[in-house]
Protein backbone atom coordinates (compact mmCIF):
# COMPACT_ATOMS: atom_id res chain seq x y z
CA UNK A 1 28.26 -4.10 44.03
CA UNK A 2 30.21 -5.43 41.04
CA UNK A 3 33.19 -7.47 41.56
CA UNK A 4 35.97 -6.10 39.61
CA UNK A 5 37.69 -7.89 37.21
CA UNK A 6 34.74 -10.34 37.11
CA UNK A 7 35.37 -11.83 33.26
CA UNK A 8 32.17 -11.16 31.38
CA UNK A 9 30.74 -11.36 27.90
CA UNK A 10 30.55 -9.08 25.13
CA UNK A 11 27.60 -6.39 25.34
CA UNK A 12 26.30 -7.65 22.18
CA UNK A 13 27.39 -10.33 19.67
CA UNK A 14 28.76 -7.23 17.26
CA UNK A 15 31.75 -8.77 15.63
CA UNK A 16 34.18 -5.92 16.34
CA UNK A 17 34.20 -6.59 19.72
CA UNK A 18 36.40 -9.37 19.50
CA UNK A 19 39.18 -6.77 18.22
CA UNK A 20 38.78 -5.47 21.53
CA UNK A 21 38.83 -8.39 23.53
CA UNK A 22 41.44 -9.33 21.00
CA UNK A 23 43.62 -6.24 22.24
CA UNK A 24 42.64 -6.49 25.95
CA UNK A 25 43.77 -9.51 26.27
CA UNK A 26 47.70 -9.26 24.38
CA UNK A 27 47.99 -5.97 27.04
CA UNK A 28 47.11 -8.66 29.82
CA UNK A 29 44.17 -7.60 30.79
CA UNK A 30 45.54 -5.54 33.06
CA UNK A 31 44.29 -1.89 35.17
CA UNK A 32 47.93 -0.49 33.00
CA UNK A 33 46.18 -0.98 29.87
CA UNK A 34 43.27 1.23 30.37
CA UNK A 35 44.08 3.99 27.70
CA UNK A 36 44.89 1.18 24.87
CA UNK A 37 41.81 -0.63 26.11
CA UNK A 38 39.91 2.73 25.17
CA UNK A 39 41.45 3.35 22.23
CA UNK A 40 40.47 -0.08 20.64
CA UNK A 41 36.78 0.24 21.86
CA UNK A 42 36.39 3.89 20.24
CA UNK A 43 38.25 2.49 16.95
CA UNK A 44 36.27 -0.44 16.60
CA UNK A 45 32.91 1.29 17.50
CA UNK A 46 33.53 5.47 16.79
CA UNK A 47 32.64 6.21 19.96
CA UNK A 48 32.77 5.03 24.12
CA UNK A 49 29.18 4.26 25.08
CA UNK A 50 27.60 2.84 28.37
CA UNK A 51 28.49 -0.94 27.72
CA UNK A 52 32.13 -0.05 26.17
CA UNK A 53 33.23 1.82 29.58
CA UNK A 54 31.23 -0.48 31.71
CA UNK A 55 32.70 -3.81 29.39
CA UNK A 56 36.23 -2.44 30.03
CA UNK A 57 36.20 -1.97 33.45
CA UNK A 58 35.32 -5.17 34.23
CA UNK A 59 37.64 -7.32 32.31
CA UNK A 60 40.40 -4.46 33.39
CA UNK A 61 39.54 -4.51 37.14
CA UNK A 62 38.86 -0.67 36.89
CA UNK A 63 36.46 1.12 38.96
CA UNK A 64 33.70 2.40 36.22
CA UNK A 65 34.43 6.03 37.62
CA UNK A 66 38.11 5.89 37.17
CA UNK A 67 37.22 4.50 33.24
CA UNK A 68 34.86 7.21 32.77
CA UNK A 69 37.62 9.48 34.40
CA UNK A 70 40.01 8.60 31.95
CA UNK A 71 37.62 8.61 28.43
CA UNK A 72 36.58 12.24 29.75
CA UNK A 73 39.73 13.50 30.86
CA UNK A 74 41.64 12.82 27.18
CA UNK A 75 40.39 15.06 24.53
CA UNK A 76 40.90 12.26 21.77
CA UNK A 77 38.02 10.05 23.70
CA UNK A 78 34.17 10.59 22.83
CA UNK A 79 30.98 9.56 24.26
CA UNK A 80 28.76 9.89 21.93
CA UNK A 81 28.63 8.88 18.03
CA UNK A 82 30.84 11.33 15.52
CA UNK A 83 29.38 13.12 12.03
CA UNK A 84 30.27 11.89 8.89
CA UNK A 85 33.00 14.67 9.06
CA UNK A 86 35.70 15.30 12.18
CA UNK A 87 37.21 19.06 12.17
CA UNK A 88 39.56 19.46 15.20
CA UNK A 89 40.60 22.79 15.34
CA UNK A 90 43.89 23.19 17.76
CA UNK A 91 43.66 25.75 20.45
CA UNK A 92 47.70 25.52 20.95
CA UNK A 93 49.34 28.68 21.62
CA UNK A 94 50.67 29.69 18.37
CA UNK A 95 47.35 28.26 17.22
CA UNK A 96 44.99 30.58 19.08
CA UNK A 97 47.01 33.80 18.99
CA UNK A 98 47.03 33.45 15.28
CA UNK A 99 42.97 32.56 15.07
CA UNK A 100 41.72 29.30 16.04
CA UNK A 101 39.20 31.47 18.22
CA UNK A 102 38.29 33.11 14.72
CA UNK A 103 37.60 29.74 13.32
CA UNK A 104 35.59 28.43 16.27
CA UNK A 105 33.51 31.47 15.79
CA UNK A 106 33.27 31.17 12.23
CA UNK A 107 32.39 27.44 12.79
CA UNK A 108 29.69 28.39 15.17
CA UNK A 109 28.01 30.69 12.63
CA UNK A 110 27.80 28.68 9.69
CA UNK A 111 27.01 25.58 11.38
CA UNK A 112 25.63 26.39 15.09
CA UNK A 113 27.64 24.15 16.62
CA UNK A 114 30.56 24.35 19.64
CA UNK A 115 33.61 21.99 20.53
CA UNK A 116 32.22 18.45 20.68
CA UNK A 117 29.26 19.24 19.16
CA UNK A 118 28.17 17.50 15.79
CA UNK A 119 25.14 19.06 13.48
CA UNK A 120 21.93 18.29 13.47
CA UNK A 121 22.26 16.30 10.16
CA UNK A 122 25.33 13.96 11.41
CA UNK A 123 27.68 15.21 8.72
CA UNK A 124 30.14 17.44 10.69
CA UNK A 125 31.13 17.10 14.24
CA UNK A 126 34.00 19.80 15.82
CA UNK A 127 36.40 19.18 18.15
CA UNK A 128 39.12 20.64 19.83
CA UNK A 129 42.61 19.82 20.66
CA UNK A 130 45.51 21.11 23.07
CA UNK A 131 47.83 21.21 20.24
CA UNK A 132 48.58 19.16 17.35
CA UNK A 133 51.81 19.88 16.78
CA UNK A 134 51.98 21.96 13.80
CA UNK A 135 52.54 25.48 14.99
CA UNK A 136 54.51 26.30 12.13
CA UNK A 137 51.06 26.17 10.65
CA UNK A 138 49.16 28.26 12.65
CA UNK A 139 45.98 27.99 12.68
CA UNK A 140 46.06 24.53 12.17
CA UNK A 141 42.96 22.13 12.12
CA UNK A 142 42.87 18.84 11.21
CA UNK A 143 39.84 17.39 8.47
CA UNK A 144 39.08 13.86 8.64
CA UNK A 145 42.35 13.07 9.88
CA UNK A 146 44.13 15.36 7.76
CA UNK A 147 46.33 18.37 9.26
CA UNK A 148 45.38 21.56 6.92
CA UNK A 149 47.82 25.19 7.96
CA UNK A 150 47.36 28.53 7.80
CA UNK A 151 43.77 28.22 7.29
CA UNK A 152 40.69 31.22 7.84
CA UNK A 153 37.41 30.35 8.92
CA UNK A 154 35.86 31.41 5.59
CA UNK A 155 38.66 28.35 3.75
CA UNK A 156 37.76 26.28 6.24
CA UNK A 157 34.05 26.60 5.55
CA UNK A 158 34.26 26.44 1.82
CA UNK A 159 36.72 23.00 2.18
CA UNK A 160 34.03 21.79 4.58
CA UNK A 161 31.02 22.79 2.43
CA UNK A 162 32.95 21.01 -0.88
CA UNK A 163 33.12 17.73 1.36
């Protein structure tokens, strides 16, 4: 059985993650700064892998299931590598009455992919969100970090197919 909080060293000798021991260690190192510890492993490497949840829960003291808990629970946390293109499409309220289902579907057609899915050739993965707080934008989705309103599947697609 692992001992928790049991200091250990890097996964790998990859650079980046001293950033992340960097930021691990100004929060304390401590169970509190499990969601920041997250955040600056999926920043520095685009994604949570094995070693990443594994790597913070034992400088954090965190039980590997509680870690895995928490990158599974939060929508903004991924396990698996991204596609040279993000679309989150929101799935708010205002959102989804006024067609963010449409544009899933849409999505799905063109591309043959679902929510936290990426295609087969890397370039696009789609995600969802609760809400992103634009609902005077409805639908809103946001492309490579960039909100876009008002938006119908067949826009989306030709903004996504210009990329």
């Amino acid at each position: 059985m692992p001992v928790l909080n049991a200091k250990r060293s890097a996964p790998t000798d990859d650079k980046r993650w001293k950033i992340v021991e960097t930021r691990m260690r100004r929060l304390g190192d401590r169970p509190e700064a499990l969601i920041e510890a997250l955040h600056a492993a999926q920043e520095a490497f685009g994604f949570l892998d094995d070693d990443a949840l594994q790597y913070v829960s034992d400088i954090l003291g965190v039980p590997p299931s509680k870690v895995y808990g928490v990158a599974t629970f939060y929508s903004f946390f991924t396990l698996k590598p991204q596609g040279e293109h993000t679309c989150v499409v929101c799935m708010g309220t205002a959102c989804y009455i006024n067609g963010a289902k449409d544009i899933l579907a849409g999505l799905h057609d063109k591309y043959g992919i679902k929510p936290r899915q990426t295609t087969a050739d890397n370039k696009l993965s789609l995600l969802t969100a609760r809400c992103v707080g634009a609902c005077s934008l409805a639908p809103a989705v946001i492309i490579d970090g960039e909100a876009q309103g008002k938006i119908k599947p067949d826009e989306l697609i030709a903004r996504l197919e210009a990329m």
